[in-house]
N, C-alpha and C. Protein backbone atom coordinates (compact mmCIF):
# COMPACT_ATOMS: atom_id res chain seq x y z
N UNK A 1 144.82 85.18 91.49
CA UNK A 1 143.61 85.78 92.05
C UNK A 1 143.73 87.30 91.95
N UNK A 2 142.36 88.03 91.60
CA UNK A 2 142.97 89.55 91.37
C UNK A 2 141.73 89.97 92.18
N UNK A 3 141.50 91.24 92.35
CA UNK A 3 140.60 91.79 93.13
C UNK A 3 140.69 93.32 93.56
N UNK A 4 139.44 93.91 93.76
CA UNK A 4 139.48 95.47 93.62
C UNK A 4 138.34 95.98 95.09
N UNK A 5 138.28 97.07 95.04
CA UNK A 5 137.05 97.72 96.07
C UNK A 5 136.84 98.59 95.40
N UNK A 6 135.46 98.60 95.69
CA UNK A 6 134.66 99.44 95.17
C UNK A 6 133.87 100.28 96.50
N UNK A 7 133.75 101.83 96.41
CA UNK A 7 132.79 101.99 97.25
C UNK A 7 131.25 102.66 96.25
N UNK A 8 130.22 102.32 96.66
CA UNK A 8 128.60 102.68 96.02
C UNK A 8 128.49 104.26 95.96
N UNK A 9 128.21 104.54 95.06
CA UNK A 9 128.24 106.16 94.97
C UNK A 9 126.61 106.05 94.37
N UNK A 10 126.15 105.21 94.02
CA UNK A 10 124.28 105.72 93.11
C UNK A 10 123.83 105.68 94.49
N UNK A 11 122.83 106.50 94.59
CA UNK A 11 122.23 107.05 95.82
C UNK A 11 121.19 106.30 96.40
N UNK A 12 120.83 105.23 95.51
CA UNK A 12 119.48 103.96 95.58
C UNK A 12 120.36 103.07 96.38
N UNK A 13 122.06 102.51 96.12
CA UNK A 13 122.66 101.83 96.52
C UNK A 13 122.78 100.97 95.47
N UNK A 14 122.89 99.45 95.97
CA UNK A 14 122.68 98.44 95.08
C UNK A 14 121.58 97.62 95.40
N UNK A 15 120.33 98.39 94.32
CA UNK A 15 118.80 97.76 94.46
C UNK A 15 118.91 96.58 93.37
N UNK A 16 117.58 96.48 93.19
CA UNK A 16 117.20 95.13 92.26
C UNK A 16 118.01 95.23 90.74
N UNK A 17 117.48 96.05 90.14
CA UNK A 17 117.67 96.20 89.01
C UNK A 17 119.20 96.15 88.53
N UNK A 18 120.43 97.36 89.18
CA UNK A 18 121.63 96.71 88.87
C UNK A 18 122.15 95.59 89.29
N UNK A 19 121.97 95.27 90.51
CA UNK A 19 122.38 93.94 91.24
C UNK A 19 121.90 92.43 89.99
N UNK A 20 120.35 92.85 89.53
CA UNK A 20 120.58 91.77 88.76
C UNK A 20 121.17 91.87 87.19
N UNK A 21 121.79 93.00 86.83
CA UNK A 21 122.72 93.40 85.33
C UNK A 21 123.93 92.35 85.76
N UNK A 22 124.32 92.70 87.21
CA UNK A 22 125.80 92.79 88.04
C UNK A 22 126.03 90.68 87.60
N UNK A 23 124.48 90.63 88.76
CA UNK A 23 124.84 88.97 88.21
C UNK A 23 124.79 88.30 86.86
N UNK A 24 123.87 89.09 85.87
CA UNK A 24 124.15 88.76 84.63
C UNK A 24 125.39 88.69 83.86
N UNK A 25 126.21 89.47 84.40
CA UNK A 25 127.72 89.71 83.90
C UNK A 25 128.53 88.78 84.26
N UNK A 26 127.84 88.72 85.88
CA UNK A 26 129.08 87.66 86.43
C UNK A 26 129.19 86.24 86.04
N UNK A 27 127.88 86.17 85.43
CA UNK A 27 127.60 84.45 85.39
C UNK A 27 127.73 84.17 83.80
N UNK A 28 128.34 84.91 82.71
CA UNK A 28 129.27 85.04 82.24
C UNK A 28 130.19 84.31 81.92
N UNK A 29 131.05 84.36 83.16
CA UNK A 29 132.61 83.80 83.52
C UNK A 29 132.53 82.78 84.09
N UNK A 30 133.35 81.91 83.84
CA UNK A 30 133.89 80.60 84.43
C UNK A 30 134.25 80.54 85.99
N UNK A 31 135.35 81.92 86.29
CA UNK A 31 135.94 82.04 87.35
C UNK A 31 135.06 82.13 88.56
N UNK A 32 135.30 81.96 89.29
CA UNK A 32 134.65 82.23 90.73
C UNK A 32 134.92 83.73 90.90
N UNK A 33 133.63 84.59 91.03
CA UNK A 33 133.56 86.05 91.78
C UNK A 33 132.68 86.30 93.00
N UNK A 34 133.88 86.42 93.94
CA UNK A 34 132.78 86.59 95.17
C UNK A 34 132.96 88.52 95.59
N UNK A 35 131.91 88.92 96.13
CA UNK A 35 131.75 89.79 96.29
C UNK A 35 131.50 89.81 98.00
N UNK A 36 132.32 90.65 98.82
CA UNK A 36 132.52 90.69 100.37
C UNK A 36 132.33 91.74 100.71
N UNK A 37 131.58 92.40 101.69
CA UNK A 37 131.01 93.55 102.69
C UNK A 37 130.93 93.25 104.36
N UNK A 38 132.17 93.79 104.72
CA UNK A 38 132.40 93.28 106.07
C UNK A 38 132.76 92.44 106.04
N UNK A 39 131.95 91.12 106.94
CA UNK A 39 132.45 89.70 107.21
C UNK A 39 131.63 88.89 106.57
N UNK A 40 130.89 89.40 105.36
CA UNK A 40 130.21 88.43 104.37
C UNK A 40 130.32 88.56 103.35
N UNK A 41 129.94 87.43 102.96
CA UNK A 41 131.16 87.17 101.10
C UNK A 41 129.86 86.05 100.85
N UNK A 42 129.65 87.00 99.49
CA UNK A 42 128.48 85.88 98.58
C UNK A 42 129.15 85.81 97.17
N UNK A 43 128.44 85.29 96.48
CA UNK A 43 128.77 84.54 95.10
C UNK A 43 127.99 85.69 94.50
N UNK A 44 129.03 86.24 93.34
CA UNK A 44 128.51 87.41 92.24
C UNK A 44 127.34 86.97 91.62
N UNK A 45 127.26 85.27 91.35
CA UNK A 45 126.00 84.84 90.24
C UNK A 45 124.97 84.16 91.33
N UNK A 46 124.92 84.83 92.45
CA UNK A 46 123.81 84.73 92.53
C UNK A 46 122.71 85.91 92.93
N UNK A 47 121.48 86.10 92.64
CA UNK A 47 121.02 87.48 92.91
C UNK A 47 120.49 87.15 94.22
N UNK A 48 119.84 86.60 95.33
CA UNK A 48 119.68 86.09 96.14
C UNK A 48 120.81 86.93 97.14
N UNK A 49 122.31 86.39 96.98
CA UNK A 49 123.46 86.53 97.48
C UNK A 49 124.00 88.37 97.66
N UNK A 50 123.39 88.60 96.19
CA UNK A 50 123.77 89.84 95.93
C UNK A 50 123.06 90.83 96.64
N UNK A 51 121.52 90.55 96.55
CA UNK A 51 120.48 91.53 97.02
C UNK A 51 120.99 91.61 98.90
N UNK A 52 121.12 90.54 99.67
CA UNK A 52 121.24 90.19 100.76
C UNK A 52 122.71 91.08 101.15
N UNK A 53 123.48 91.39 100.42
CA UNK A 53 124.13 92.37 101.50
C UNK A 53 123.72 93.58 101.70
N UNK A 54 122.85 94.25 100.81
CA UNK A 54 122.00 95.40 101.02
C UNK A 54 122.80 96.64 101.44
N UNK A 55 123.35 96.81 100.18
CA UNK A 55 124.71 97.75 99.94
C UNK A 55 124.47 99.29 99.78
N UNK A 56 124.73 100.01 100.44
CA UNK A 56 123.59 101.77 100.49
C UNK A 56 124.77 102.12 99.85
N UNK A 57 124.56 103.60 99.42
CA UNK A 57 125.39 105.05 98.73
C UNK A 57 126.29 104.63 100.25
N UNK A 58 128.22 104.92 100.03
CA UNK A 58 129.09 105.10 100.45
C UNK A 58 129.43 103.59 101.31
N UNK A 59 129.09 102.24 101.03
CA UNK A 59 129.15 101.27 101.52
C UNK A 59 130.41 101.06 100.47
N UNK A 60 131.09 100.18 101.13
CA UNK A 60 132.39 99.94 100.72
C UNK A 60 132.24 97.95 100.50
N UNK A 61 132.61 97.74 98.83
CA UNK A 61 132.66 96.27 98.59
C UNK A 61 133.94 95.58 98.20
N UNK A 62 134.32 94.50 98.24
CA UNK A 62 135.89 93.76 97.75
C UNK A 62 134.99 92.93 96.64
N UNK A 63 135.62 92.81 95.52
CA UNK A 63 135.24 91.95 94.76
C UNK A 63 136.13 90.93 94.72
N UNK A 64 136.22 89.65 94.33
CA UNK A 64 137.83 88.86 94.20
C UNK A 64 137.22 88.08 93.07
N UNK A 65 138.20 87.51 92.11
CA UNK A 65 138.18 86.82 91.14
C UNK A 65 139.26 85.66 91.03
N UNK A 66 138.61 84.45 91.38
CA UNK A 66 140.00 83.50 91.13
C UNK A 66 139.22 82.42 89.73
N UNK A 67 139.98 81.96 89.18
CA UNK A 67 140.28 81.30 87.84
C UNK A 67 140.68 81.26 86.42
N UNK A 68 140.29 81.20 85.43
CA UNK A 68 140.95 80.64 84.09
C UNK A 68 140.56 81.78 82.96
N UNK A 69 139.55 82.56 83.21
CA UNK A 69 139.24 84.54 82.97
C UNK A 69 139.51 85.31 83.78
N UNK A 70 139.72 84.82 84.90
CA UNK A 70 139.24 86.25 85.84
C UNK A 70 140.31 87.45 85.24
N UNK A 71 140.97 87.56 84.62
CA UNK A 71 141.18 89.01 84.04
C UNK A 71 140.76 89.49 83.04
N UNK A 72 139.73 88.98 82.41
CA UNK A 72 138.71 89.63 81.50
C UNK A 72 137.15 90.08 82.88
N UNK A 73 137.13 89.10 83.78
CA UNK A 73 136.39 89.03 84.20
C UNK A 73 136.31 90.49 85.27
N UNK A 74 137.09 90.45 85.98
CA UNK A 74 137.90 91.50 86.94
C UNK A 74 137.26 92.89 85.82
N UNK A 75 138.30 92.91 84.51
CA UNK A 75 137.76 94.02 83.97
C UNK A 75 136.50 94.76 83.79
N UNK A 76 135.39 93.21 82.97
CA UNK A 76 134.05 93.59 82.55
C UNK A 76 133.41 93.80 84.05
N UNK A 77 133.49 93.80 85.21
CA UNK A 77 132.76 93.44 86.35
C UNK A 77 133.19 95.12 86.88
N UNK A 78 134.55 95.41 86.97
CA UNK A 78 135.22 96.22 87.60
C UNK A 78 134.47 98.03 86.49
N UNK A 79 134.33 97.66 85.07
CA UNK A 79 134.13 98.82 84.16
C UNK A 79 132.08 98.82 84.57
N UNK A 80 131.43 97.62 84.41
CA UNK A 80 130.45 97.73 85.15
C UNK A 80 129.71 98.56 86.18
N UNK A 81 130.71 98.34 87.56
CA UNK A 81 129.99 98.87 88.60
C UNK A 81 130.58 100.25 88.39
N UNK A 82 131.71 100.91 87.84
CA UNK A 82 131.94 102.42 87.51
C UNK A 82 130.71 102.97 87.29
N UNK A 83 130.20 102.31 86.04
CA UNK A 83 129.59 102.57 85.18
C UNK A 83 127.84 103.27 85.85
N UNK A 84 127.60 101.61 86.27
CA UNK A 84 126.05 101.83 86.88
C UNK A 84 125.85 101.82 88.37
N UNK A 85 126.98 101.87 89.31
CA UNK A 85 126.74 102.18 90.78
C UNK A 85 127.87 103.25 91.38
């Protein structure tokens, strides 16, 4: 199992538009990626899941990756949110 934090630096947060790139990526992979804020933990592929933690500029996220990619997965997910949040 591998896993990283991320904190939100785009100033929108995580609105519609990356959130649904984010699940496009995730659903992807085989592995299970859950994504946790506080004491809630949703499923990366779903946008539903994603939109619902309602993640602002300087919110702090855990991503975790367990299965049979998750270190390709970890990467493309992890170079992602650099990228666009």
């Amino acid at each position: 199992m591998k896993e990283f934090r991320y904190v939100i630096t785009d100033e929108i947060g995580l609105h519609a538009r990356p959130a649904g790139l984010l699940v496009k990526a995730a659903s992807k992979f085989a592995c299970k990626i859950k994504i946790c804020s506080g004491t809630k933990e949703v499923d990366a592929k779903s946008i539903l899941g994603v939109m619902s933690l309602a993640l602002k500029q300087g919110d702090e996220m855990r991503v975790h990756f367990d299965g049979t990619d998750e270190e390709e997965a970890f990467e493309t997910i992890k170079s992602f949110l650099i990228t666009n949040l």
